[in-house]
Structure formats: structure tokens, C-alpha cells
N, C-alpha and C. Protein backbone atom coordinates (compact mmCIF):
# COMPACT_ATOMS: atom_id res chain seq x y z
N UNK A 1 -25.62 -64.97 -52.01
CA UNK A 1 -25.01 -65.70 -53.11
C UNK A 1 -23.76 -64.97 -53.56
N UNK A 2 -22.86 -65.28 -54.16
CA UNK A 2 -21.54 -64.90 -54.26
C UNK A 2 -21.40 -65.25 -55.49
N UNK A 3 -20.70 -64.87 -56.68
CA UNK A 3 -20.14 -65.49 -57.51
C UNK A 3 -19.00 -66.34 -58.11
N UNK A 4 -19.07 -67.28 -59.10
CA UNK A 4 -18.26 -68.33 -59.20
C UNK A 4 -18.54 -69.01 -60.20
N UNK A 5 -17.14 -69.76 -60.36
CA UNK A 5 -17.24 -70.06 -61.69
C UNK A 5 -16.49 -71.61 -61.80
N UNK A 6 -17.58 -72.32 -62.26
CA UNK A 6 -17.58 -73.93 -62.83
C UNK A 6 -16.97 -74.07 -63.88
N UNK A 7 -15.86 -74.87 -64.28
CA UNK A 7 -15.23 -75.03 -65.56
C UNK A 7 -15.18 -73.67 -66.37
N UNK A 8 -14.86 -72.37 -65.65
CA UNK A 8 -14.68 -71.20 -66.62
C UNK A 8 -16.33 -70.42 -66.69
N UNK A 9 -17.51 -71.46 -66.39
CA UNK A 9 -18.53 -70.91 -66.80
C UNK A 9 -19.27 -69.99 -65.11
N UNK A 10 -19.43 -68.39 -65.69
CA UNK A 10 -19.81 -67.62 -64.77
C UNK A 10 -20.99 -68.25 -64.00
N UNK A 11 -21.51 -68.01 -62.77
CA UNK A 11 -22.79 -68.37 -61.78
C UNK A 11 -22.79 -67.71 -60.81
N UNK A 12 -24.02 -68.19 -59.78
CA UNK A 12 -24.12 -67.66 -58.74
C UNK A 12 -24.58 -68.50 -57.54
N UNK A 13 -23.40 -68.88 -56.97
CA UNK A 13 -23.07 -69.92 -55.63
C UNK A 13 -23.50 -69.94 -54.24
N UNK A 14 -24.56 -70.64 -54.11
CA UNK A 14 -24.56 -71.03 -52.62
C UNK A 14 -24.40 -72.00 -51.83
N UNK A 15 -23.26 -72.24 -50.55
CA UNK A 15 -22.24 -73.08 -50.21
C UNK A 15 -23.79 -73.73 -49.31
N UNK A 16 -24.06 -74.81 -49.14
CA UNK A 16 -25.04 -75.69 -48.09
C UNK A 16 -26.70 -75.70 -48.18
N UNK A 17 -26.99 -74.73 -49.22
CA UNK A 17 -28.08 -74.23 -49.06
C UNK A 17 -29.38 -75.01 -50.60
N UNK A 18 -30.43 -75.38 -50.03
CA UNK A 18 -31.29 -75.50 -51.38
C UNK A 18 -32.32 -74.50 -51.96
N UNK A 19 -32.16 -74.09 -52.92
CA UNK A 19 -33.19 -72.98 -53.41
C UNK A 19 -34.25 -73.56 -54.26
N UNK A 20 -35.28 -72.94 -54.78
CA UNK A 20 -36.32 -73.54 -55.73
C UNK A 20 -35.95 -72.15 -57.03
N UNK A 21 -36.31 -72.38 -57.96
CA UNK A 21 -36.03 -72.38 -59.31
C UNK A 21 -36.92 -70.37 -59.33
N UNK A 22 -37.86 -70.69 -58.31
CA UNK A 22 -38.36 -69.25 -58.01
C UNK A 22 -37.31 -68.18 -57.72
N UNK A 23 -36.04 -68.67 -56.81
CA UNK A 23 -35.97 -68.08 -56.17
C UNK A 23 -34.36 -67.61 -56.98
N UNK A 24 -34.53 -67.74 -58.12
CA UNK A 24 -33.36 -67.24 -58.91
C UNK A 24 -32.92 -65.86 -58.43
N UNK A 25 -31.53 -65.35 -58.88
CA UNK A 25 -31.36 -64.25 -59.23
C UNK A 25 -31.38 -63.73 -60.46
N UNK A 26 -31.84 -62.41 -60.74
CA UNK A 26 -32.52 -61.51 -62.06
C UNK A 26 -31.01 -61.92 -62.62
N UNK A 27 -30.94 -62.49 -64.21
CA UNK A 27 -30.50 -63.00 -64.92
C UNK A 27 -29.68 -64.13 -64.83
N UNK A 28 -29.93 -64.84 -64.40
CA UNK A 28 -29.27 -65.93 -63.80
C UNK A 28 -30.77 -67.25 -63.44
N UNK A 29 -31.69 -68.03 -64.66
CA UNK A 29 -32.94 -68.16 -64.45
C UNK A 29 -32.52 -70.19 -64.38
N UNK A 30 -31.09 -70.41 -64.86
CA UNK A 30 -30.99 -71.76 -64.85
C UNK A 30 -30.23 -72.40 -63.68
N UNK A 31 -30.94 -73.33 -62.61
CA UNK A 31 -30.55 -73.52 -60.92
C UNK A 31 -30.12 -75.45 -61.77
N UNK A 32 -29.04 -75.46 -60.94
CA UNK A 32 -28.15 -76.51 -60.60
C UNK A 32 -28.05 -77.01 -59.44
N UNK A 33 -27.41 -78.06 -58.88
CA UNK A 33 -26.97 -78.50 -58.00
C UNK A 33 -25.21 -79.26 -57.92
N UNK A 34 -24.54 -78.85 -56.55
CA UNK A 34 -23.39 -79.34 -56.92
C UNK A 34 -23.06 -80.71 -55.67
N UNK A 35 -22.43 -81.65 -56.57
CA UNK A 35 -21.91 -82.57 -55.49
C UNK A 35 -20.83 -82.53 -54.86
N UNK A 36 -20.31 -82.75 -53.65
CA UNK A 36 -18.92 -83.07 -53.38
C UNK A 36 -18.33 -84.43 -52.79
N UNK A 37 -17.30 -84.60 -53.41
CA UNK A 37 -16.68 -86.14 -53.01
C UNK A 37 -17.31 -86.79 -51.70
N UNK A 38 -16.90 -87.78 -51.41
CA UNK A 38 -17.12 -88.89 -50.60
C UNK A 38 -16.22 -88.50 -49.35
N UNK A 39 -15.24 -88.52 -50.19
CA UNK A 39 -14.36 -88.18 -48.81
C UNK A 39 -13.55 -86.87 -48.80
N UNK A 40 -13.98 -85.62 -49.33
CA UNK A 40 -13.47 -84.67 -49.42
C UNK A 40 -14.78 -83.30 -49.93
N UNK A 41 -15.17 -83.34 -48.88
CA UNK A 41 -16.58 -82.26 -48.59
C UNK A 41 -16.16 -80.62 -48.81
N UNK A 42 -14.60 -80.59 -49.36
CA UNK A 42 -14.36 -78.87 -49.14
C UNK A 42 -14.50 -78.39 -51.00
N UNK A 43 -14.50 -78.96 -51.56
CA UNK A 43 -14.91 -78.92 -53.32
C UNK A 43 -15.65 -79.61 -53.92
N UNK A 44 -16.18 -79.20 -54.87
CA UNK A 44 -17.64 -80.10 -55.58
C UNK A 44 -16.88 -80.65 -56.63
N UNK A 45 -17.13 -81.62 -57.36
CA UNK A 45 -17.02 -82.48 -58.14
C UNK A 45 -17.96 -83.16 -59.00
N UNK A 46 -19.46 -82.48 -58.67
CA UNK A 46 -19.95 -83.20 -60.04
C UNK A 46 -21.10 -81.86 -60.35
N UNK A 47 -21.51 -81.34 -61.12
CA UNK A 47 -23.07 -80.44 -61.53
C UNK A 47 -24.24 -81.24 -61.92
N UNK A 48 -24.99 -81.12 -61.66
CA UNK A 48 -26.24 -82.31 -61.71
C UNK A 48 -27.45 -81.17 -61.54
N UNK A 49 -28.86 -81.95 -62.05
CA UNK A 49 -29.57 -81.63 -62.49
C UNK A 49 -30.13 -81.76 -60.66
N UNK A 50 -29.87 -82.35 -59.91
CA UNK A 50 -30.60 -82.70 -58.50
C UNK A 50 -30.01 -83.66 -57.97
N UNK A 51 -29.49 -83.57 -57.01
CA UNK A 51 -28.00 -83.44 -55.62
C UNK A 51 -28.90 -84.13 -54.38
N UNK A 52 -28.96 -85.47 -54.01
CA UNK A 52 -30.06 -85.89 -52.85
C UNK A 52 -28.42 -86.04 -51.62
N UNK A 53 -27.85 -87.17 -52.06
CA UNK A 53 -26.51 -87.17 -50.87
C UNK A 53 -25.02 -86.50 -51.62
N UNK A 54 -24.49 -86.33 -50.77
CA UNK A 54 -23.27 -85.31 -51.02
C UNK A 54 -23.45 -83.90 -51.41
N UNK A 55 -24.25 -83.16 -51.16
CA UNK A 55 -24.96 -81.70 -51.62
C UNK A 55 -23.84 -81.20 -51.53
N UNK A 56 -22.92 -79.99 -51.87
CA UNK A 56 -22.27 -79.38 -52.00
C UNK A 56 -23.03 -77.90 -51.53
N UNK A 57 -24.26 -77.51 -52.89
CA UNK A 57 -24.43 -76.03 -53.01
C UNK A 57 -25.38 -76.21 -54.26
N UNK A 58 -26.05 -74.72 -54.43
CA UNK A 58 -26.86 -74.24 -55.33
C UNK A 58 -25.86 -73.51 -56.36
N UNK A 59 -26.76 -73.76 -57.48
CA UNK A 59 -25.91 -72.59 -58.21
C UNK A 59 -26.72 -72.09 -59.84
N UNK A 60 -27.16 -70.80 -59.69
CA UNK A 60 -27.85 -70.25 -60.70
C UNK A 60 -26.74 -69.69 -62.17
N UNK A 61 -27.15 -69.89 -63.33
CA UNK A 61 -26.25 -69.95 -64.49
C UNK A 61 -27.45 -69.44 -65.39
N UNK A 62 -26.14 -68.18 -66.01
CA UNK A 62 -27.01 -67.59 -67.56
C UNK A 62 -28.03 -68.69 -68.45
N UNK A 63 -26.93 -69.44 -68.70
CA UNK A 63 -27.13 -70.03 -69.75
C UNK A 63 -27.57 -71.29 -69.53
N UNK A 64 -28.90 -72.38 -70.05
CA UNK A 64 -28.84 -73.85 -69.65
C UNK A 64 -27.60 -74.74 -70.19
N UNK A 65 -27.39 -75.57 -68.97
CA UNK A 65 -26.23 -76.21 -69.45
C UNK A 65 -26.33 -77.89 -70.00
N UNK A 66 -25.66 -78.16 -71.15
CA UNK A 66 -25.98 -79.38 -71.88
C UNK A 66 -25.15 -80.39 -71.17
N UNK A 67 -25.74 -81.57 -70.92
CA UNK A 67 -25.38 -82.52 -69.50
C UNK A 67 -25.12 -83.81 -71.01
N UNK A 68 -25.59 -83.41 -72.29
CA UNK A 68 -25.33 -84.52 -73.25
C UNK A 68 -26.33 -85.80 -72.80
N UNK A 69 -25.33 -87.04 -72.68
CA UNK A 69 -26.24 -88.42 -72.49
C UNK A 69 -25.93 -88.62 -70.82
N UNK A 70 -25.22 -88.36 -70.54
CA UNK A 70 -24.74 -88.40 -68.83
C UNK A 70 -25.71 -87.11 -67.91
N UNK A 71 -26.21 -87.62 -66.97
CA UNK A 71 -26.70 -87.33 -65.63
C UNK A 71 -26.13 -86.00 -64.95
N UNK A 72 -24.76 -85.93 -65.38
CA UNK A 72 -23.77 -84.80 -64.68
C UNK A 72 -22.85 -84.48 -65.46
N UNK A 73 -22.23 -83.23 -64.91
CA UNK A 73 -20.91 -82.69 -65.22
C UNK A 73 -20.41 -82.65 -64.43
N UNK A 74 -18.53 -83.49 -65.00
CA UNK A 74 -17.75 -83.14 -64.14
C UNK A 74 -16.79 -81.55 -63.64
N UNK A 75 -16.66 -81.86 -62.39
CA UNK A 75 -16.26 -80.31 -62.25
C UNK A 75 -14.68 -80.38 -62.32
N UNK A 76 -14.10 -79.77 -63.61
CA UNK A 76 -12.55 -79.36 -63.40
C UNK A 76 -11.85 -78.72 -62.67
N UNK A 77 -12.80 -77.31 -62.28
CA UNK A 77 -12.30 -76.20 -62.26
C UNK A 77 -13.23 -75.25 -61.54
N UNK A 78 -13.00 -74.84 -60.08
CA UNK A 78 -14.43 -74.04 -59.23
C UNK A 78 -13.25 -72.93 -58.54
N UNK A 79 -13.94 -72.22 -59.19
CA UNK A 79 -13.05 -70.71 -58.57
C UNK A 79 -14.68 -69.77 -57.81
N UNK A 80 -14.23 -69.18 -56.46
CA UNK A 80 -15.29 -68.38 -56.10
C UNK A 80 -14.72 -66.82 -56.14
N UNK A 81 -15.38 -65.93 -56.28
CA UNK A 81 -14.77 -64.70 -56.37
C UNK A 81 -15.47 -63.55 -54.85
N UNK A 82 -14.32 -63.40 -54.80
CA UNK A 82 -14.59 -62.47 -53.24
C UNK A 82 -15.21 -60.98 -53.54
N UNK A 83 -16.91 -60.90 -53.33
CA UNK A 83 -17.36 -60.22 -53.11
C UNK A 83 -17.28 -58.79 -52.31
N UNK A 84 -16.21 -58.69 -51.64
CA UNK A 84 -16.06 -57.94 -50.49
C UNK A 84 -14.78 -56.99 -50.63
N UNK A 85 -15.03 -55.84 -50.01
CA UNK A 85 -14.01 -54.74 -50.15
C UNK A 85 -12.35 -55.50 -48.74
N UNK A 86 -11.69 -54.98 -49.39
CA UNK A 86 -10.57 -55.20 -48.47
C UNK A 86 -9.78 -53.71 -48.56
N UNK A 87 -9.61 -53.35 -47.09
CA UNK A 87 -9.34 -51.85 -46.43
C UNK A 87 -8.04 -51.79 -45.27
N UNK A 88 -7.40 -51.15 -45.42
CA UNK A 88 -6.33 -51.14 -44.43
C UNK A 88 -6.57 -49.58 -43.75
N UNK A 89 -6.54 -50.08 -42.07
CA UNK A 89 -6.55 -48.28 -41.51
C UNK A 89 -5.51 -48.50 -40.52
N UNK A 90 -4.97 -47.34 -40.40
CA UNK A 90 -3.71 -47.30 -39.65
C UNK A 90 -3.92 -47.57 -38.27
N UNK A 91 -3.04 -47.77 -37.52
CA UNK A 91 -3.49 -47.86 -35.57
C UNK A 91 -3.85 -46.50 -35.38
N UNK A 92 -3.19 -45.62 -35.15
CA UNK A 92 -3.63 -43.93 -35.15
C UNK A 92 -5.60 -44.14 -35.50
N UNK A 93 -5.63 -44.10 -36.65
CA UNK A 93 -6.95 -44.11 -36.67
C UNK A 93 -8.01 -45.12 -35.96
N UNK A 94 -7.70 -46.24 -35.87
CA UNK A 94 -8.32 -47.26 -35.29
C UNK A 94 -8.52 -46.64 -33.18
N UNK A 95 -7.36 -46.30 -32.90
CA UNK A 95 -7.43 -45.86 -31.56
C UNK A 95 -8.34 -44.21 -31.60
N UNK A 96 -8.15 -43.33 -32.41
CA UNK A 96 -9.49 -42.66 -32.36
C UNK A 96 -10.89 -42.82 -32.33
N UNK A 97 -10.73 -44.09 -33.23
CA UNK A 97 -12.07 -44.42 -33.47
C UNK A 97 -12.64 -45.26 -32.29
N UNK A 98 -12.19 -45.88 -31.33
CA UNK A 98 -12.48 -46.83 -30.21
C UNK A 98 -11.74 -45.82 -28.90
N UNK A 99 -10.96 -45.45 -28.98
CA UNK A 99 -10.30 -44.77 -27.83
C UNK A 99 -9.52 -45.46 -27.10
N UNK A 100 -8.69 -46.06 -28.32
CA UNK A 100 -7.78 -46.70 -27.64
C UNK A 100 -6.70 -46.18 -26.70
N UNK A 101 -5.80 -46.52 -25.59
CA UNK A 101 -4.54 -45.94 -25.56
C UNK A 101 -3.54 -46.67 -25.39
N UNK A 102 -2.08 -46.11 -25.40
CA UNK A 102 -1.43 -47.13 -25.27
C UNK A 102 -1.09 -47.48 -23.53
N UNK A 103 -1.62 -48.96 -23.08
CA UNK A 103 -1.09 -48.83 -22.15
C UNK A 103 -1.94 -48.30 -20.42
């Protein structure tokens, strides 16, 4: 799971996948579902309580979220945040490390 954020509000995102409500992460105890368009499967567009066609993704949230008199929320705004270190090593080092040569 990766983190991300629905209309500003922090979570924890998984792109294809269905989870059960067990299978939360430690603080994060309220599970969603996201839809994506009809004809545009690369962003979600709606938060719903339970996602049967157009599934998007899972997504666990601090806080329960108020859906009001409507079924869903629309999604404004889905930013994911990159989990992962980014590293630069020089060729010199890279060819020590494999044994490279030139040539």
C-alpha cells in the first residue's frame, strides 16, 4: 500500500486490489473503495462505500468519511506519494560493482 491523498484527505492506496476491513493498516481502520471513469481507467473519480464495476482500488482512511445523502464522493483531486528512495551512483562505481569495462 502506498500513500495518497483524495481531495487533500491523507490514506492508504491500493491500485486493482480488494481488501476486507480486517485487513486494515494500524491506524488507518476506515476501508473505501474507488471508481474510475468509463472511459478513462488511469484515475478514480468517485469514493464509495462498495465499487462492483469500474474498481479503481482500495483505500484505508483515519478518519470515517461523511458521504451526506449521496452514495459517493466525488474525486477532485488524487495525488499518490512515492514511497521510494531515489539514488544516483556514478559509472566508476557501477562498473566496480558489476565489472564492467569499457569495451
Amino acid at each position: 500500500m502506498i500513500t495518497a491523498y483524495i481531495n487533500g484527505i491523507e490514506c492508504k492506496f491500493c491500485y486493482e486490489e480488494r481488501f476486507s476491513p480486517e485487513q486494515a493498516p494500524l491506524g488507518y481502520p476506515y476501508m473505501y473503495y474507488l471508481r474510475h471513469d468509463e472511459d478513462n481507467w488511469t484515475i478514480p473519480v468517485m469514493l464509495e462505500r462498495f465499487v462492483l464495476v469500474n474498481f479503481f482500488g482500495t483505500v484505508f482512511m483515519k478518519e470515517p468519511v461523511d458521504f451526506g445523502t449521496e452514495n459517493y464522493i466525488d474525486v477532485k483531486h488524487f495525488e499518490m506519494k512515492s514511497d521510494y528512495i531515489v539514488f544516483n551512483m556514478s559509472a566508476l562505481v557501477l562498473k566496480r560493482i558489476f565489472g564492467l569495462t569499457n569495451g
